[in-house]
Protein backbone atom coordinates (compact mmCIF):
# COMPACT_ATOMS: atom_id res chain seq x y z
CA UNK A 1 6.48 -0.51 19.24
CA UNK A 2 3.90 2.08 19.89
CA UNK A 3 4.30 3.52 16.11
CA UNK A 4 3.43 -0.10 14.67
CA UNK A 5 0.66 -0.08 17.05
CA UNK A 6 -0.63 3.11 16.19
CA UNK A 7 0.40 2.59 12.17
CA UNK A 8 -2.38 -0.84 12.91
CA UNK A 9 -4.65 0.91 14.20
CA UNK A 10 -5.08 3.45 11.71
CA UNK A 11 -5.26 0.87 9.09
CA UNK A 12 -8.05 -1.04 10.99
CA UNK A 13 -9.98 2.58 11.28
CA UNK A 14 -9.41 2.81 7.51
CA UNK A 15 -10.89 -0.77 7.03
CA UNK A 16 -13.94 0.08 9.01
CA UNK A 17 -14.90 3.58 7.64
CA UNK A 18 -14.62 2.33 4.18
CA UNK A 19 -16.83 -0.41 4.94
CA UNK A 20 -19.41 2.04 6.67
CA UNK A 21 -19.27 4.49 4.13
CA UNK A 22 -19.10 2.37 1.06
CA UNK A 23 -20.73 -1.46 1.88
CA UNK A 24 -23.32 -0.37 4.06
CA UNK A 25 -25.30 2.33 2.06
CA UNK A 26 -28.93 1.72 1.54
CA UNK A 27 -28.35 0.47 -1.61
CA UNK A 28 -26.04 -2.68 -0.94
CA UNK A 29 -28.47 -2.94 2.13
CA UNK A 30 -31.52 -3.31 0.31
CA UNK A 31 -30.29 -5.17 -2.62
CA UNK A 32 -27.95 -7.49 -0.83
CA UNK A 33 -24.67 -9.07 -2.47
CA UNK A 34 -26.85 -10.82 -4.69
CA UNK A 35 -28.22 -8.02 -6.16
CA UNK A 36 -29.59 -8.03 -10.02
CA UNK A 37 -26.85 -5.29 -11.25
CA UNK A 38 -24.44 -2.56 -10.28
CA UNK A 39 -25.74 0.69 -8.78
CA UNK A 40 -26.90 2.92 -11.01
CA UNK A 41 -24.00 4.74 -13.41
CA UNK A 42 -23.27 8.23 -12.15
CA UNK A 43 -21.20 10.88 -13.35
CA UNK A 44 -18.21 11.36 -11.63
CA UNK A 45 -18.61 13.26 -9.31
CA UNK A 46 -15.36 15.74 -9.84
CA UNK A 47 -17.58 17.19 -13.10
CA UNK A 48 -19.59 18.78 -10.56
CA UNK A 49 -23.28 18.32 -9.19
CA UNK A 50 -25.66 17.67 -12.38
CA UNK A 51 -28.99 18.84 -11.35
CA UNK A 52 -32.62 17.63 -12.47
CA UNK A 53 -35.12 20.87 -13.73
CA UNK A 54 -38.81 19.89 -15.02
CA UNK A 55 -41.71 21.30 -15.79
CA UNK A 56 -42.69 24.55 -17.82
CA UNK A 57 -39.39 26.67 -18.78
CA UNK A 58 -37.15 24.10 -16.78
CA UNK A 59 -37.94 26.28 -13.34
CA UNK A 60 -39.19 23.09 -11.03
CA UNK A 61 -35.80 21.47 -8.76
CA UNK A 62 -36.44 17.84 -9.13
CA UNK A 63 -33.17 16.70 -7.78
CA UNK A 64 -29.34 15.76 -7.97
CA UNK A 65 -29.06 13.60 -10.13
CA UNK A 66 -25.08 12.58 -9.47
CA UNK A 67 -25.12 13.24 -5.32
CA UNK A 68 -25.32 10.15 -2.85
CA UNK A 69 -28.10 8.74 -1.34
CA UNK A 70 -27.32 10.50 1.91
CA UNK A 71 -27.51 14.02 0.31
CA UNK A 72 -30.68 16.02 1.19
CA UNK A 73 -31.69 16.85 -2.49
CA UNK A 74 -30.46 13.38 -3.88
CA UNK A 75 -32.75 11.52 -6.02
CA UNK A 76 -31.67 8.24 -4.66
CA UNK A 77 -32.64 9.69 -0.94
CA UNK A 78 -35.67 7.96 -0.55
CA UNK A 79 -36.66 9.60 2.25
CA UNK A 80 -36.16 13.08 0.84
CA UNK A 81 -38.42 15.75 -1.25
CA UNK A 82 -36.46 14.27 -4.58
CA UNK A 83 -36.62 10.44 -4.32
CA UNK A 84 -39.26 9.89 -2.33
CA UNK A 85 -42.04 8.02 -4.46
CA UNK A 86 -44.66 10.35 -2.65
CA UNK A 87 -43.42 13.30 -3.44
CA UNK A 88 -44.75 16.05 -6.21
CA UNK A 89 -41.63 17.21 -7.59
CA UNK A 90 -39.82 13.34 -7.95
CA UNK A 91 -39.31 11.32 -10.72
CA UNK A 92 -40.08 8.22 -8.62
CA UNK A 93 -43.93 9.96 -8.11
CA UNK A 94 -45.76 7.90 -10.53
CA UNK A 95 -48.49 9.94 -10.34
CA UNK A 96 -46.68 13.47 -10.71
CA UNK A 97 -46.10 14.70 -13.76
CA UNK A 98 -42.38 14.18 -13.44
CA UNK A 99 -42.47 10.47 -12.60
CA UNK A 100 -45.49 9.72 -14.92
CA UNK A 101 -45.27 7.51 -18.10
CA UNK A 102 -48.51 9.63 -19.50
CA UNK A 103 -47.40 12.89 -18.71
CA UNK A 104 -45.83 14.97 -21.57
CA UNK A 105 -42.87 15.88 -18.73
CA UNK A 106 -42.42 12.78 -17.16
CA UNK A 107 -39.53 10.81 -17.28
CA UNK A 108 -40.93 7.65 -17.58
CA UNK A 109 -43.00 8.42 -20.46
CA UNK A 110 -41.49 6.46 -23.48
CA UNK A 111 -43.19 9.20 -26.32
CA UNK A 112 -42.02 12.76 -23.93
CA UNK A 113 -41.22 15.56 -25.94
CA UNK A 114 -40.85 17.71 -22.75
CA UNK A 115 -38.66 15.41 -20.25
CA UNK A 116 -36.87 17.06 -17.20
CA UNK A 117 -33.13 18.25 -18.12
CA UNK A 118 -29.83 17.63 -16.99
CA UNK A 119 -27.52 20.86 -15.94
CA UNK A 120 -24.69 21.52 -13.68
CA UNK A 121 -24.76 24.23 -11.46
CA UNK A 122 -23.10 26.37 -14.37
CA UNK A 123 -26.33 25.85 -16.50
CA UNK A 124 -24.25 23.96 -19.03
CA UNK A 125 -26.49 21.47 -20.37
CA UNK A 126 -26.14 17.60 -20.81
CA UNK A 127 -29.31 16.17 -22.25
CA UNK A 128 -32.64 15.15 -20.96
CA UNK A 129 -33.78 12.23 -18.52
CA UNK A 130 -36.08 10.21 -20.66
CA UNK A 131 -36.93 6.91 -21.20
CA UNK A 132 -37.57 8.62 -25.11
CA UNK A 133 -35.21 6.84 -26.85
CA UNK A 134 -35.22 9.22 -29.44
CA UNK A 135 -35.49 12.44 -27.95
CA UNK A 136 -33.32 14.57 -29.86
CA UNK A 137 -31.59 16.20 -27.20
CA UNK A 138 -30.69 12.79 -24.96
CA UNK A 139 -27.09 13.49 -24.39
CA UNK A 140 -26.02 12.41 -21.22
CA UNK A 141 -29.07 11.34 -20.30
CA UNK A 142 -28.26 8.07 -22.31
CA UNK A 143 -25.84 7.01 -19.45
CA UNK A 144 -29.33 6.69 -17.44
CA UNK A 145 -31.71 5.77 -19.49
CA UNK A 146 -31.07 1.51 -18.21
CA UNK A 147 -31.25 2.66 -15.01
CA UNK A 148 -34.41 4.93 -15.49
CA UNK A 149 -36.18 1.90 -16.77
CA UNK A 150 -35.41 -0.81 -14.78
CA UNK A 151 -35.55 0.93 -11.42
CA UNK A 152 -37.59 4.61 -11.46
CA UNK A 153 -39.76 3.57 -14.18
CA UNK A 154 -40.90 -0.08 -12.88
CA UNK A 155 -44.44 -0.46 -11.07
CA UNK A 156 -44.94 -2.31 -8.66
């Protein structure tokens, strides 16, 4: 008997980390089960980290693009430096240059010719984060782009 108790018990522990880890994030928190859409699409995650660069030559960190919310350079950690709506070097900044819909770098600007990139910690490149349509070098940026719009991009 004390296998099948311990075989139980594991399961239950199973049960309960999953639904820590997975049902409780921010996320489901804030949005609730009625929320008005799926998470945001990311990458998987085996690619490897896909990183956000803006800014003149690429050279300003503005996040993680595919990391979760509980990662310290995540841009869906809202209380981090990269998804914090206060901070300088965040797309969620409406105000910064990265999170602006005016500024020739931001991502939210519909007409950007200059829109932060996508790269994995090889350098290869995947496109840009844009809410420029047709931005010649979207890529994978595309996968994003809904997301950009209806939940970075949106004012209050």
């Amino acid at each position: 008997m004390p296998i099948k108790n311990v075989a139980h018990l594991s399961f239950l522990c199973l049960i309960f980390v999953s639904l820590v880890l997975v049902g409780c994030t921010p996320h489901a928190y804030n949005k609730g089960i009625a929320s008005s859409g799926p998470p945001p699409a990311r990458p998987n995650l085996s690619s490897g980290k896909l990183m956000l660069f803006g800014g003149e030559d690429h050279m300003t960190y503005l996040g993680c693009l595919n990391c979760s919310e509980f990662t310290s350079d995540s841009v869906f950690n809202k209380y981090g430096a990269h998804g914090s709506a206060y901070a300088s070097e965040s797309i969620w900044n409406h105000y910064s240059e990265y999170g602006s819909s005016y500024s020739n770098e931001g991502a939210c600007n519909p007409y950007a010719t200059d829109p932060p990139v996508i790269v994995d910690s090889e350098g290869k490149f995947y496109g840009r984060l844009t809410a420029n349509a047709y931005h010649h070098q979207l890529g994978s940026g595309s996968e994003y782009r809904e997301w950009l719009l209806g939940e970075v991009c949106q004012r209050d």
